[in-house]
Protein backbone atom coordinates (compact mmCIF):
# COMPACT_ATOMS: atom_id res chain seq x y z
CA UNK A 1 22.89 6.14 -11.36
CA UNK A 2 19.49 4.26 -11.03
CA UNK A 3 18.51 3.34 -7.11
CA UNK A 4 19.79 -0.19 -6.05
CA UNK A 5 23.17 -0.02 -7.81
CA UNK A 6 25.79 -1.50 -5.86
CA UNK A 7 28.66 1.15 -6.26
CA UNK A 8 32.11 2.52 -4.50
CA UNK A 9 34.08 5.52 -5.09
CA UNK A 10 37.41 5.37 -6.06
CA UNK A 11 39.33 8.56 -6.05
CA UNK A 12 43.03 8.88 -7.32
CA UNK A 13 44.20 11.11 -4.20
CA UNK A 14 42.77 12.24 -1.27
CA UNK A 15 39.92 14.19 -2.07
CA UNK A 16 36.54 15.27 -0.81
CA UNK A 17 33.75 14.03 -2.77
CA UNK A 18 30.22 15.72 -3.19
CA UNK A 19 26.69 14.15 -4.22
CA UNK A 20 23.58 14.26 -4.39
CA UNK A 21 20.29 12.17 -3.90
CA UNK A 22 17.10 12.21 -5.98
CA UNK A 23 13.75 10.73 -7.04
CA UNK A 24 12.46 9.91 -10.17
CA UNK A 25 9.05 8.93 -10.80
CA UNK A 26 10.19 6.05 -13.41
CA UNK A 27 12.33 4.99 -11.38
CA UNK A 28 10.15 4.85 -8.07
CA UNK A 29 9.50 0.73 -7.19
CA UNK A 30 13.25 0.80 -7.50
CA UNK A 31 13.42 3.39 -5.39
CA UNK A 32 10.91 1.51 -2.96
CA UNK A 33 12.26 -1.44 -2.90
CA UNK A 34 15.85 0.19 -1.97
CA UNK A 35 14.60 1.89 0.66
CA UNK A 36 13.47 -1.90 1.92
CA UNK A 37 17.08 -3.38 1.65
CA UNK A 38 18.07 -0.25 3.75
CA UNK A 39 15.64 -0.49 6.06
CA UNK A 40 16.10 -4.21 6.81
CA UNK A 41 20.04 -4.35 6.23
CA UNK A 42 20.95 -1.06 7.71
CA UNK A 43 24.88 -0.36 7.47
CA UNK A 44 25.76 -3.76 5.67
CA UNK A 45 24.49 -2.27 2.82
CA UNK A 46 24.49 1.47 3.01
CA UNK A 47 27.26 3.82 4.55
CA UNK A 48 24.77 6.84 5.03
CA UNK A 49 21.52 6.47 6.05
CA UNK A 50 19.55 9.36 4.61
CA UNK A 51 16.01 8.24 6.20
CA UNK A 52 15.10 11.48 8.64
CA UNK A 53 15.52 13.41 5.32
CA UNK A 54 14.14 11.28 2.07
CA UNK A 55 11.36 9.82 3.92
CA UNK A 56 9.66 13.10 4.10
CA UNK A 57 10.87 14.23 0.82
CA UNK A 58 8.83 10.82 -0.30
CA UNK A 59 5.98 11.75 1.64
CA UNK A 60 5.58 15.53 -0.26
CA UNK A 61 5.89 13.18 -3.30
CA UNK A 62 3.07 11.69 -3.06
CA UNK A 63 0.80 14.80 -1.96
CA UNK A 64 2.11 16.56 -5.15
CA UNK A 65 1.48 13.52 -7.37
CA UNK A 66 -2.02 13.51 -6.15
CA UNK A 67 -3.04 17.43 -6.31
CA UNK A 68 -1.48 17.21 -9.65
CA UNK A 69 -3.52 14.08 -11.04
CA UNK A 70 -6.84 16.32 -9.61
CA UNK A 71 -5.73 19.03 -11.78
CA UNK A 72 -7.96 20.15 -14.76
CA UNK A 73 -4.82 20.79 -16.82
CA UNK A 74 -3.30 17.59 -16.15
CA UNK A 75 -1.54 15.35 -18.79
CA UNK A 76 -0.16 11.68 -18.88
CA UNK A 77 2.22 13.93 -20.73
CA UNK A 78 3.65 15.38 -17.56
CA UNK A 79 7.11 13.41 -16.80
CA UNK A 80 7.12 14.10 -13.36
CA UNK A 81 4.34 11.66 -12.10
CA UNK A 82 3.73 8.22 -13.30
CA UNK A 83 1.00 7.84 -15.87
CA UNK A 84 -1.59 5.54 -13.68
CA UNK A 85 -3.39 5.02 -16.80
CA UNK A 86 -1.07 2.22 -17.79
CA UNK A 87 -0.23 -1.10 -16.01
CA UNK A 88 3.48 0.22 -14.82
CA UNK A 89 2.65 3.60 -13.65
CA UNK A 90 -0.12 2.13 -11.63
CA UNK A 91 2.01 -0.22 -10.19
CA UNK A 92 4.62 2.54 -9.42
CA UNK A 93 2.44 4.22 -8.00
CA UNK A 94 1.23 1.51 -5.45
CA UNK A 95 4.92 1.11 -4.73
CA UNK A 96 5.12 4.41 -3.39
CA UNK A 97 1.85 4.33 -1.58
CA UNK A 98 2.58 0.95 0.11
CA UNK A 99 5.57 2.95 1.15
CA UNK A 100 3.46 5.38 2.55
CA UNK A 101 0.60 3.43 3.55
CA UNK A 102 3.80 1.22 6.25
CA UNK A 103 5.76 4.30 6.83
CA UNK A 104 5.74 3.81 10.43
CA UNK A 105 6.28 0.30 10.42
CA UNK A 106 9.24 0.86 7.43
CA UNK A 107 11.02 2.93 9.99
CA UNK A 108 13.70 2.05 12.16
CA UNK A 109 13.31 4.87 14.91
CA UNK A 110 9.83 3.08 15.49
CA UNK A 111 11.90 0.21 17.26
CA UNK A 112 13.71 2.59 19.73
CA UNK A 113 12.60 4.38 22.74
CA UNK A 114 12.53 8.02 21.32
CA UNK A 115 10.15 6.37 18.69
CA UNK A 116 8.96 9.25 15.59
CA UNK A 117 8.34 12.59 16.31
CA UNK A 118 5.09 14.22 16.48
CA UNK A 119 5.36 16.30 13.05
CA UNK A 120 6.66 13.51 11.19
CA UNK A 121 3.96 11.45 12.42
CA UNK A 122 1.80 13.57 11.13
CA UNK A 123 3.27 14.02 7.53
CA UNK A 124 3.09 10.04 7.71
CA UNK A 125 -0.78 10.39 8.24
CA UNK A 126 -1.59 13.36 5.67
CA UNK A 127 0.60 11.05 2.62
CA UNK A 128 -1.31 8.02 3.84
CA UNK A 129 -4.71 9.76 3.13
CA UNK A 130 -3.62 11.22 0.28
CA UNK A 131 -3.19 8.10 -1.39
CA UNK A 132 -5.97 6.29 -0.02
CA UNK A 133 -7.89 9.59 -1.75
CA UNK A 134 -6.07 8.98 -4.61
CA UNK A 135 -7.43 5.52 -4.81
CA UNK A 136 -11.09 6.08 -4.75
CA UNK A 137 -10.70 8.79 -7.07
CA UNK A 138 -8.93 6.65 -9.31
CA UNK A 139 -11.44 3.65 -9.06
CA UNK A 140 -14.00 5.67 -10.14
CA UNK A 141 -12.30 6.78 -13.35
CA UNK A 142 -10.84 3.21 -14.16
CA UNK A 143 -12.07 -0.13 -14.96
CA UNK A 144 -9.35 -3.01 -14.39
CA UNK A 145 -8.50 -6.40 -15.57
CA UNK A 146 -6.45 -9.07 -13.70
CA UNK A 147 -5.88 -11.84 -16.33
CA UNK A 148 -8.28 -10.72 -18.21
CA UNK A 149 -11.27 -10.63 -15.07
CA UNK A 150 -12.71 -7.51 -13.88
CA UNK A 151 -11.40 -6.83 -11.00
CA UNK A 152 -12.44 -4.05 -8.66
CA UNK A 153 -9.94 -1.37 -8.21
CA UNK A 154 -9.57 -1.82 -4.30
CA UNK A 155 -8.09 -5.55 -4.71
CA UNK A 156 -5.84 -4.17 -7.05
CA UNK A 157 -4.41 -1.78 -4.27
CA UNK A 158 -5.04 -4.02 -1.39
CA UNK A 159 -3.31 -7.23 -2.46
CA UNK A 160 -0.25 -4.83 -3.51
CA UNK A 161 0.09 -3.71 -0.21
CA UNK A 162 -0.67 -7.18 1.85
CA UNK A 163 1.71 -9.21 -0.52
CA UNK A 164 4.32 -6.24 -0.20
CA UNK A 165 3.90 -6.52 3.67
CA UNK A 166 4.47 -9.89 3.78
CA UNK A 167 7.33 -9.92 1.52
CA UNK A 168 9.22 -7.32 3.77
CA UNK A 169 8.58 -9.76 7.10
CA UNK A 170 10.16 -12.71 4.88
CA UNK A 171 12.88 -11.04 4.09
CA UNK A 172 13.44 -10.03 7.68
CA UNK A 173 12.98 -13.07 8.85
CA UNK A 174 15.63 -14.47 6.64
CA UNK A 175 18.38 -12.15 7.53
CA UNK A 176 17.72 -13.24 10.99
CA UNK A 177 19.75 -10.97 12.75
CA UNK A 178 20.86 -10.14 16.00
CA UNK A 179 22.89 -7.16 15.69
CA UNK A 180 19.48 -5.13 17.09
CA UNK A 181 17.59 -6.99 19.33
CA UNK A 182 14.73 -4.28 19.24
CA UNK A 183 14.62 -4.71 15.77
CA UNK A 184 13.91 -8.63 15.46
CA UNK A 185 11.53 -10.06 13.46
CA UNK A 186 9.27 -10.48 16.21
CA UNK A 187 9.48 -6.89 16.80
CA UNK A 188 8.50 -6.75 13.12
CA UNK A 189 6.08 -8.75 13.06
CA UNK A 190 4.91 -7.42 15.59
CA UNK A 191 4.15 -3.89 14.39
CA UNK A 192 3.27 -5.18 10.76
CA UNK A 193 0.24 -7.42 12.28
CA UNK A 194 -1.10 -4.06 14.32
CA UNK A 195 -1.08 -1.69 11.16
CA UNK A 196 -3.39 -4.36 9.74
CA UNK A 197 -5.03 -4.64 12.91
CA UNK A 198 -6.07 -1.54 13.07
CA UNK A 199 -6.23 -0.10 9.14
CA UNK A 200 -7.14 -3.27 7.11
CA UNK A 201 -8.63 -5.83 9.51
CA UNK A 202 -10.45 -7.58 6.39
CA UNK A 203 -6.89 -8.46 4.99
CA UNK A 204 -5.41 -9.96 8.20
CA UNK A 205 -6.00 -13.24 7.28
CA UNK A 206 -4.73 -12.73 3.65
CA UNK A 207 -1.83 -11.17 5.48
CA UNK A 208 -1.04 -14.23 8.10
CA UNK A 209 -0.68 -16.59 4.55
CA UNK A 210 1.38 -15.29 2.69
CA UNK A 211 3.58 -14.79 5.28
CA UNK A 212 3.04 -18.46 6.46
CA UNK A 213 3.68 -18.81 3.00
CA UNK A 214 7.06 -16.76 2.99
CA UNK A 215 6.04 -14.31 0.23
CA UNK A 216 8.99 -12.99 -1.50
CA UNK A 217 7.45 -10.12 -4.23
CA UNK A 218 8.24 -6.71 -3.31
CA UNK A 219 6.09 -5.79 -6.41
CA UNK A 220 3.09 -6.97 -8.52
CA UNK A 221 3.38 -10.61 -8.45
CA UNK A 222 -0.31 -11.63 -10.02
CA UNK A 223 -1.62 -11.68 -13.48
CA UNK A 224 -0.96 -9.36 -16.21
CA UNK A 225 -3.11 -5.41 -15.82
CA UNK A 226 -5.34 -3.87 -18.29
CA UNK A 227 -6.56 -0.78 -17.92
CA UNK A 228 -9.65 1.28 -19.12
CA UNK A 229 -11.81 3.91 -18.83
CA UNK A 230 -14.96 3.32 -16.46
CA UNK A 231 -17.72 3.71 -18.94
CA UNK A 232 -19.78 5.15 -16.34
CA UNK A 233 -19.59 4.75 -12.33
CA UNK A 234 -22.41 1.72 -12.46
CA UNK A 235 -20.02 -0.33 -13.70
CA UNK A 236 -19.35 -2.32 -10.93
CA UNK A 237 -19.87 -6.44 -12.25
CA UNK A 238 -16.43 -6.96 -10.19
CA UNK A 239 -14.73 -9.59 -8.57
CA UNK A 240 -13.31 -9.11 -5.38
CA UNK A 241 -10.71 -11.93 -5.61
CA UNK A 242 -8.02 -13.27 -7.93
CA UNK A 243 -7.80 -16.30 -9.79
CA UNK A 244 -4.25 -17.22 -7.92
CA UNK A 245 -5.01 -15.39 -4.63
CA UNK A 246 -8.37 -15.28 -2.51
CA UNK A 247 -7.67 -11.54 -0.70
CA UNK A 248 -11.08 -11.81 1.23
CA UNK A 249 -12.99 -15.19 2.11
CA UNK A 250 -16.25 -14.07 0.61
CA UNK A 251 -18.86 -14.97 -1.53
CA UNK A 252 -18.76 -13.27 -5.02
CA UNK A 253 -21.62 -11.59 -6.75
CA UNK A 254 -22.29 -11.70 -10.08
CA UNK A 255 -25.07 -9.57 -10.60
CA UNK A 256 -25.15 -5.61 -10.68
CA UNK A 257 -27.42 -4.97 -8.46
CA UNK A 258 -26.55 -7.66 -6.00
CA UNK A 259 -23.53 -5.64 -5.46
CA UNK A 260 -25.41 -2.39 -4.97
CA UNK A 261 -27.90 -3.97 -2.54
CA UNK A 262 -26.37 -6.05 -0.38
CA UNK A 263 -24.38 -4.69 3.04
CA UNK A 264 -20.98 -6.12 2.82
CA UNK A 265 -20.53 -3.38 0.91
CA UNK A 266 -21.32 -0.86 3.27
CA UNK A 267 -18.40 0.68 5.46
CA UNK A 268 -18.59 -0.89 9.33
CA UNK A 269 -17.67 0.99 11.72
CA UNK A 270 -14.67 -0.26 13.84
CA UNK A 271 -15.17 -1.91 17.27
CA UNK A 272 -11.67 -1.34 17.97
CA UNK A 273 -9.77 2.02 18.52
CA UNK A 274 -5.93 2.31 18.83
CA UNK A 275 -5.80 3.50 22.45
CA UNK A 276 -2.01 5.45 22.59
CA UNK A 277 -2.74 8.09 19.92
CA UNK A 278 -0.66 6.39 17.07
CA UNK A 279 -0.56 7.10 13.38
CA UNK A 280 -2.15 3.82 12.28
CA UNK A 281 -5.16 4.87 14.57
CA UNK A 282 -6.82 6.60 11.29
CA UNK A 283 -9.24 4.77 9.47
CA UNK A 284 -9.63 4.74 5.43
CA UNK A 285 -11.25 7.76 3.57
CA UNK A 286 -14.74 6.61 4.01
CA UNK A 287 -16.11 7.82 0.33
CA UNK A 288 -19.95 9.43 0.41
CA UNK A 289 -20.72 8.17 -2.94
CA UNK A 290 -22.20 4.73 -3.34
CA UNK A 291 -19.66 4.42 -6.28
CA UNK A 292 -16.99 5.28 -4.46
CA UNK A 293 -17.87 3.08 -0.91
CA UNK A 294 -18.18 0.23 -3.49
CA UNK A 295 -14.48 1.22 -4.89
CA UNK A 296 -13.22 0.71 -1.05
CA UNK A 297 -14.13 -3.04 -1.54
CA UNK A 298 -15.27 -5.16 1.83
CA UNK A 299 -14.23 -3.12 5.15
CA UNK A 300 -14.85 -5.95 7.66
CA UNK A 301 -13.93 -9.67 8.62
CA UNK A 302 -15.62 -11.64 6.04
CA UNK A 303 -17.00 -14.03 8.92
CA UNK A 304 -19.02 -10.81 9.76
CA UNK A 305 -19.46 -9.56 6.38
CA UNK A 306 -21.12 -13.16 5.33
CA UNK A 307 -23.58 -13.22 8.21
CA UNK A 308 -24.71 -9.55 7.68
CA UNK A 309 -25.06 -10.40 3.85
CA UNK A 310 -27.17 -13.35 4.95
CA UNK A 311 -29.01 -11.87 7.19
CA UNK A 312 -29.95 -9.43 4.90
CA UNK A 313 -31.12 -12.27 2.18
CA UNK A 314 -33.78 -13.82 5.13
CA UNK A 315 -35.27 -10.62 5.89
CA UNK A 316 -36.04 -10.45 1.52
């Protein structure tokens, strides 16, 4: 039975019924976007909640999805993981990641005093950085097209997870229930704006939009993917934005070696540090390659970003 089915069991007698639960990678931004209803809804839409269990089983997912795609031997053949060099296995995998990327904020014991233990906040750190690995990895392999624009690989990944952040707050915000009162959509919001805060702080005003906005699109909701491979990893004549969507409030460059010169490209250090040891405290993978820091797109507020690039233009 694929995930989100609505479903009862009807037995003739009295019986005792056995099942079992499992993930399939074509099947995963269903999978996703179940594990949102459940998450938000709670027992008015499940009668088991399986989270303590599947949430870590989703987390090994995505660590063996990514060792496996760094394989020598590995094939888009392979059934088991999506095949990332297509427009729907990319965005599967993105569903899962954004999964990963929130799993603290996607998890109900986060609300309560007892809060996540200390290994499983640590499982939710390793499958974060394995798919932000996975992502500059993959940027320098792949060239992609948003509606036809070249598009650098970090929007791609970045406005999936904002847009699917803000769609999750909606939708909270729309059940408006009281039935937890630690688990209101202030509360929410709450935790939502500090994982930007503290991991994205270039997207927080993206983020504050849509969901001004009331963003409803658990999954891709902008112009059609192409995919191809990076001819070679100078490639980068990118925009930064979308047509339909500005995700950073910056100036775009055209030219080649505009992008490779100019700072806003260079990773900033952080001003701020998460001060009571949570997950969300570590930063991106900060590539070494100038290829892969421009695959990370802008890392700071574009306010700061523009006067540093600026700047930079005086002093030539």
């Amino acid at each position: 039975m694929k995930p989100n089915t609505f479903h009862y069991v009807v037995t003739l007698e009295n019986s005792v019924t056995i099942g079992r639960h499992f993930y399939c990678a074509s099947t995963i931004l269903q999978s996703v976007i179940g594990i949102v209803h459940t998450f938000l809804m709670g027992s008015g839409i499940t009668n088991v909640s399986h989270q303590d269990v599947l949430q870590s089983v989703l987390r090994r997912l995505m660590g063996m999805w990514c060792m496996r795609y760094g394989e020598s031997s590995y094939s888009f053949d392979d059934h088991h993981t999506p095949d990332v060099s297509t427009p729907i296995g990319l965005q599967d995998m993105m569903a899962l990641g954004n999964a990963m990327e929130l799993g603290r904020v996607l998890d109900r014991r986060t609300y309560t005093d007892k809060g996540i233990n200390k290994k499983e906040g640590a499982e939710i750190i390793a499958s974060r950085l394995w798919y932000r690995g996975f992502q500059t990895d993959y940027a320098l392999k792949y060239q992609i097209f948003v509606g036809g624009r070249p598009t650098n690989p970090a929007s791609i990944f970045k406005r999936s997870l904002v847009e699917f952040a803000a769609s999750v707050v909606t939708y909270k915000r729309e059940l408006d229930s009281d039935e937890d009162r630690r688990f209101s959509p202030l509360s929410l919001e709450k935790e939502m704006k500090k994982f930007f805060r503290i991991n994205y702080p270039e997207l927080v005003v993206c983020y504050e939009k849509l969901v001004s906005d009331g963003h409803k699109y658990l999954s891709w909701s902008g112009d059609a993917i192409h995919i191809t491979p990076r001819p070679n990893t100078n490639s980068w004549d990118e925009s930064y934005n979308f047509a339909d969507l500005d995700l950073y409030d910056i100036t775009e460059y055209t030219d080649v070696k505009t992008h490779l010169d100019t700072p806003h490209l260079d990773t900033i250090q952080e001003e701020e540090e998460e001060e009571d040891g949570s997950p969300d405290a570590v930063d991106s993978v900060a590539p070494r390659l100038k290829a892969a820091t421009l695959s990370q797109g802008p890392s700071r507020t574009s306010k700061r970003i523009q006067e540093r690039a600026a700047s930079a233009g005086k002093q030539k």
